[in-house]
C-alpha atoms as a PDB file:
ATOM      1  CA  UNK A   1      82.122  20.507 109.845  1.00  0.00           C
ATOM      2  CA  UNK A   2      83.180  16.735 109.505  1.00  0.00           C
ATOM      3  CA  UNK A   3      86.802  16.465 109.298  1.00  0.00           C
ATOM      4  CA  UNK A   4      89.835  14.149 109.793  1.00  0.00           C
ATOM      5  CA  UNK A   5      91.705  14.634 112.739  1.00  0.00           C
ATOM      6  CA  UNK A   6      95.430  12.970 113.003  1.00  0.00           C
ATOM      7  CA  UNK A   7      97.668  13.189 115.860  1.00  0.00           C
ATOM      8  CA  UNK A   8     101.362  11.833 116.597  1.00  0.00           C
ATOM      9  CA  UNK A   9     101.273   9.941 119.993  1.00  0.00           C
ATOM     10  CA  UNK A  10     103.426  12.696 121.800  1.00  0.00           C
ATOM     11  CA  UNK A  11      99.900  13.947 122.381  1.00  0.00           C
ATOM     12  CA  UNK A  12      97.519  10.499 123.197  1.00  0.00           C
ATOM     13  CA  UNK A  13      96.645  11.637 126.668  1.00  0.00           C
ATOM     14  CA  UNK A  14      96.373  15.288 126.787  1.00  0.00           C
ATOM     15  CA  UNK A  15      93.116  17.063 127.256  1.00  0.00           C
ATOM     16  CA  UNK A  16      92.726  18.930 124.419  1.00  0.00           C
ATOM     17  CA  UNK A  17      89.653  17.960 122.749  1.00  0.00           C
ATOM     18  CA  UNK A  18      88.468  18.924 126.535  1.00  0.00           C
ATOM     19  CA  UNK A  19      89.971  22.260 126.582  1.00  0.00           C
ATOM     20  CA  UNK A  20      88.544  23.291 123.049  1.00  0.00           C
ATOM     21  CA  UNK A  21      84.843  21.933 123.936  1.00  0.00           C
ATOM     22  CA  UNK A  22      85.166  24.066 127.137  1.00  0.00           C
ATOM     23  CA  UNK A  23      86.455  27.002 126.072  1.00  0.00           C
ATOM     24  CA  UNK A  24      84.739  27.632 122.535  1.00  0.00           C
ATOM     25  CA  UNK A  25      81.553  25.612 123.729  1.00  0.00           C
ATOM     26  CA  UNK A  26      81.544  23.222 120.657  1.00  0.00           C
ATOM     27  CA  UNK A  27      79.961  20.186 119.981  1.00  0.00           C
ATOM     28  CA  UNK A  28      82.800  17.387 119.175  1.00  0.00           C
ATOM     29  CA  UNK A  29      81.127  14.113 117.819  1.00  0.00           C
ATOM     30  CA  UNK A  30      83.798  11.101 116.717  1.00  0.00           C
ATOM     31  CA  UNK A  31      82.178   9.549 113.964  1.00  0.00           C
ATOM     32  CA  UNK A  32      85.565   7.160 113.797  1.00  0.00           C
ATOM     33  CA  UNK A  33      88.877   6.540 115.809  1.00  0.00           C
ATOM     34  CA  UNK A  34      91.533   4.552 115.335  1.00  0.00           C
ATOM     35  CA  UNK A  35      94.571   5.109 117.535  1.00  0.00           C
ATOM     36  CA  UNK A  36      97.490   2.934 117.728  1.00  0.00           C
ATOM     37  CA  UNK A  37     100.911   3.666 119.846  1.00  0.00           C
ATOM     38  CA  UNK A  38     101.980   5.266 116.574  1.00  0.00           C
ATOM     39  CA  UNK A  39      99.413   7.983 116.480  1.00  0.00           C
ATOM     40  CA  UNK A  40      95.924   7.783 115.161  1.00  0.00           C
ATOM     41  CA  UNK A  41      93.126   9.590 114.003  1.00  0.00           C
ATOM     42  CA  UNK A  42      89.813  10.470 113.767  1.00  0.00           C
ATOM     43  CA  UNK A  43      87.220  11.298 111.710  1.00  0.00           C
ATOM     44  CA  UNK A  44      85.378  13.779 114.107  1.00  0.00           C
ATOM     45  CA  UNK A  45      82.201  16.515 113.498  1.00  0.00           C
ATOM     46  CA  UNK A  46      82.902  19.891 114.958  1.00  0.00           C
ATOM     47  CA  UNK A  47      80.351  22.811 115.406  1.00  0.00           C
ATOM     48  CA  UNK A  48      79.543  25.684 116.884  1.00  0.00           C
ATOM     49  CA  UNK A  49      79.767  29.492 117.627  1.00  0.00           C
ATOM     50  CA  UNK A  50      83.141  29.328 117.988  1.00  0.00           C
ATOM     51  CA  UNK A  51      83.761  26.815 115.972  1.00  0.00           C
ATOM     52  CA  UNK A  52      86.913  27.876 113.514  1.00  0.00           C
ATOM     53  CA  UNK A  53      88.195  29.860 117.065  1.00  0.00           C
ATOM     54  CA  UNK A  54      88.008  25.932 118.084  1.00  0.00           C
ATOM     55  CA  UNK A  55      89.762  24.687 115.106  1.00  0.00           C
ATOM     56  CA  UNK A  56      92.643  26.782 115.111  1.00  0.00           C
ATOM     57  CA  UNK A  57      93.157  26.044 118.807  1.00  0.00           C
ATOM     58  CA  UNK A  58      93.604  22.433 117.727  1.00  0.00           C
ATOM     59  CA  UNK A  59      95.928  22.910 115.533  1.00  0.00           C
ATOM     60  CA  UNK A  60      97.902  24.791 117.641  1.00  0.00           C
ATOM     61  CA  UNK A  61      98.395  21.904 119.249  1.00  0.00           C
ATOM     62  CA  UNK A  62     100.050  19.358 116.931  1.00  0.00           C
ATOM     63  CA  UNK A  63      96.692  17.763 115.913  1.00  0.00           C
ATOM     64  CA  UNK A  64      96.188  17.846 111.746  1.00  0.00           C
ATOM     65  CA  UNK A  65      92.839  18.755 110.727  1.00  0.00           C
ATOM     66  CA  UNK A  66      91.840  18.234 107.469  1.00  0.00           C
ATOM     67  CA  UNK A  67      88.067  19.384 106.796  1.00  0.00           C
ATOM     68  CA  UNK A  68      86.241  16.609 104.104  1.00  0.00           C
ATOM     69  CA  UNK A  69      83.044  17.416 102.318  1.00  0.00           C
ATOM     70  CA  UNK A  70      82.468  13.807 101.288  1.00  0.00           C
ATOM     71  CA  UNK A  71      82.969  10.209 103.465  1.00  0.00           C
ATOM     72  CA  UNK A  72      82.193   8.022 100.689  1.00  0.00           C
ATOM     73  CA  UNK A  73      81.404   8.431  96.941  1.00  0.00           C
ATOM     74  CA  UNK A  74      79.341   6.298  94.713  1.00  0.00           C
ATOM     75  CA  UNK A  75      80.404   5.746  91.476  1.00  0.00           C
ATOM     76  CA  UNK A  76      76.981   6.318  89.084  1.00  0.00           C
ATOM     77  CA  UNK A  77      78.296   4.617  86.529  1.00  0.00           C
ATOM     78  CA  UNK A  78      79.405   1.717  88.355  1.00  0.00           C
ATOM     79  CA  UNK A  79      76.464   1.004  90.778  1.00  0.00           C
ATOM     80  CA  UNK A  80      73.779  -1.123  89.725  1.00  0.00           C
ATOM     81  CA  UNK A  81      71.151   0.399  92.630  1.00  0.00           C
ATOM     82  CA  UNK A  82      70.824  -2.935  94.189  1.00  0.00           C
ATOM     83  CA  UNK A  83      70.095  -2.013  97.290  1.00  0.00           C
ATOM     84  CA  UNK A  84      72.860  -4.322  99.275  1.00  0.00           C
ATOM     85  CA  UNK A  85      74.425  -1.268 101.219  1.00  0.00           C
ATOM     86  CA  UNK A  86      70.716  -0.058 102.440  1.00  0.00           C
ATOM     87  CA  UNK A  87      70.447  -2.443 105.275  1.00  0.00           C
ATOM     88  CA  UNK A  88      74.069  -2.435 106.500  1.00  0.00           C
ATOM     89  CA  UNK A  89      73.966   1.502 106.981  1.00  0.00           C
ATOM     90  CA  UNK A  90      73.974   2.232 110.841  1.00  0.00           C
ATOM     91  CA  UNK A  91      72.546   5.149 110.864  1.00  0.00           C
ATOM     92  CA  UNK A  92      70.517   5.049 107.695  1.00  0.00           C
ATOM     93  CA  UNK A  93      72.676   7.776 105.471  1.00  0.00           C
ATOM     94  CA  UNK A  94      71.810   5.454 102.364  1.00  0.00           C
ATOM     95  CA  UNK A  95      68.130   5.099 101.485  1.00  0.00           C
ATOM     96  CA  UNK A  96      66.145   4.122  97.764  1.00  0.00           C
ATOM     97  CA  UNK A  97      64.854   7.029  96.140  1.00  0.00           C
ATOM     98  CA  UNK A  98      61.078   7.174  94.265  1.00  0.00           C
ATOM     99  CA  UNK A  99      63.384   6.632  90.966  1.00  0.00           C
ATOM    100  CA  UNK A 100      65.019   3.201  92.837  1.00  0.00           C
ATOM    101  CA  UNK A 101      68.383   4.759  92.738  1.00  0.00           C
ATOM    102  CA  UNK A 102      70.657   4.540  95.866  1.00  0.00           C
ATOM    103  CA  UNK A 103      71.695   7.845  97.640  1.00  0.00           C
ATOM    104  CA  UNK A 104      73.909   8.284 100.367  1.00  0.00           C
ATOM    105  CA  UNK A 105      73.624  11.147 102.521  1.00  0.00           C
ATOM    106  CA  UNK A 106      77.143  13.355 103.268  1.00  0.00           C
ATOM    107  CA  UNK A 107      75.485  14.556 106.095  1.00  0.00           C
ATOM    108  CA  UNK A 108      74.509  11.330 108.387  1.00  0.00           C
ATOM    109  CA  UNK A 109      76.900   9.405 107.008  1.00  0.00           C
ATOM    110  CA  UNK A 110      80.224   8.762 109.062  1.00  0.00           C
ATOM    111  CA  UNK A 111      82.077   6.633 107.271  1.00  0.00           C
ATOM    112  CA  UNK A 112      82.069   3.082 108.677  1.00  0.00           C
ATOM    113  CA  UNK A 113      82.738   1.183 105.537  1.00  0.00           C
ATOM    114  CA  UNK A 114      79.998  -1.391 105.604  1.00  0.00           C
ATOM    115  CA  UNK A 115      78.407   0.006 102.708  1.00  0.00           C
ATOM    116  CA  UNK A 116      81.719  -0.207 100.570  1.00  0.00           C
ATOM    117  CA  UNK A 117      82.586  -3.540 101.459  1.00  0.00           C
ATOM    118  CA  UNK A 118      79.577  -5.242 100.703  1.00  0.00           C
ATOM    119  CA  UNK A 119      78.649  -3.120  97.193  1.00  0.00           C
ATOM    120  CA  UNK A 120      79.118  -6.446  94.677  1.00  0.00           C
ATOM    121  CA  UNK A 121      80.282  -3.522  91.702  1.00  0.00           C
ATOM    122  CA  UNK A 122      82.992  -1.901  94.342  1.00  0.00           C
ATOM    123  CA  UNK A 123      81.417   1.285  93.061  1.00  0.00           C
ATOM    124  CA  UNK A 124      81.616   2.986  96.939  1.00  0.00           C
ATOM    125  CA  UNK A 125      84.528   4.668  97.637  1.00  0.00           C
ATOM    126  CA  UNK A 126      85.618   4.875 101.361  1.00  0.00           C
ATOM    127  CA  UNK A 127      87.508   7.992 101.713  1.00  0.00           C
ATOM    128  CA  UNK A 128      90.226   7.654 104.572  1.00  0.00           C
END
């Protein structure tokens, strides 16, 4: 599960993330971080057995979590299919299809922006 993660800093150097990896046995990947002395947040993936067991355990500790389907979106009837975004992908989640349209993969991607800030339509959506 990819999801948002945002925490107040009250809680910026507690081992939490630690605790939930050890004691559920997930897998935590952060995709993104961005923490400031006001709080921050992540956009993190989370799996597992025990993963929603994990996920409520989080939350019982002050840390939001709110699950996303989607990073970015492209707007079909916006985006040319120029290819622009292919090459700035860093980990290849956007790739030409066989009909030369542009598809971005939910999955792989994680949300750097790159992709939305070079598109010359604007017709990627970052979702934050």
């Amino acid at each position: 599960m990819k999801a948002w993660l945002r925490f107040l800093p009250s809680i910026i150097g507690k081992a939490i993330i630690s605790e939930a990896i050890k004691r559920y046995d997930i897998e935590f990947n952060i995709l993104r971080a961005h923490i400031t002395p006001s709080g921050g947040k992540m956009l993190v993936e989370i799996s597992g057995p025990e993963e929603k067991e994990s996920i409520k355990f989080i939350e019982e500790q002050d840390i939001e979590i709110n699950p996303i389907i989607s990073v970015v979106k492209k707007d079909k009837d916006k985006c040319i299919d120029c290819g622009a975004c292919i090459s700035l992908c860093p980990v290849k989640a956007i790739k030409m299809e066989e009909d030369w349209t542009v598809e971005i993969d939910d999955q792989i991607c994680i949300g750097c922006g790159f992709c939305a800030k070079s598109c010359p339509t604007k017709s990627i959506i970052l979702f934050e």
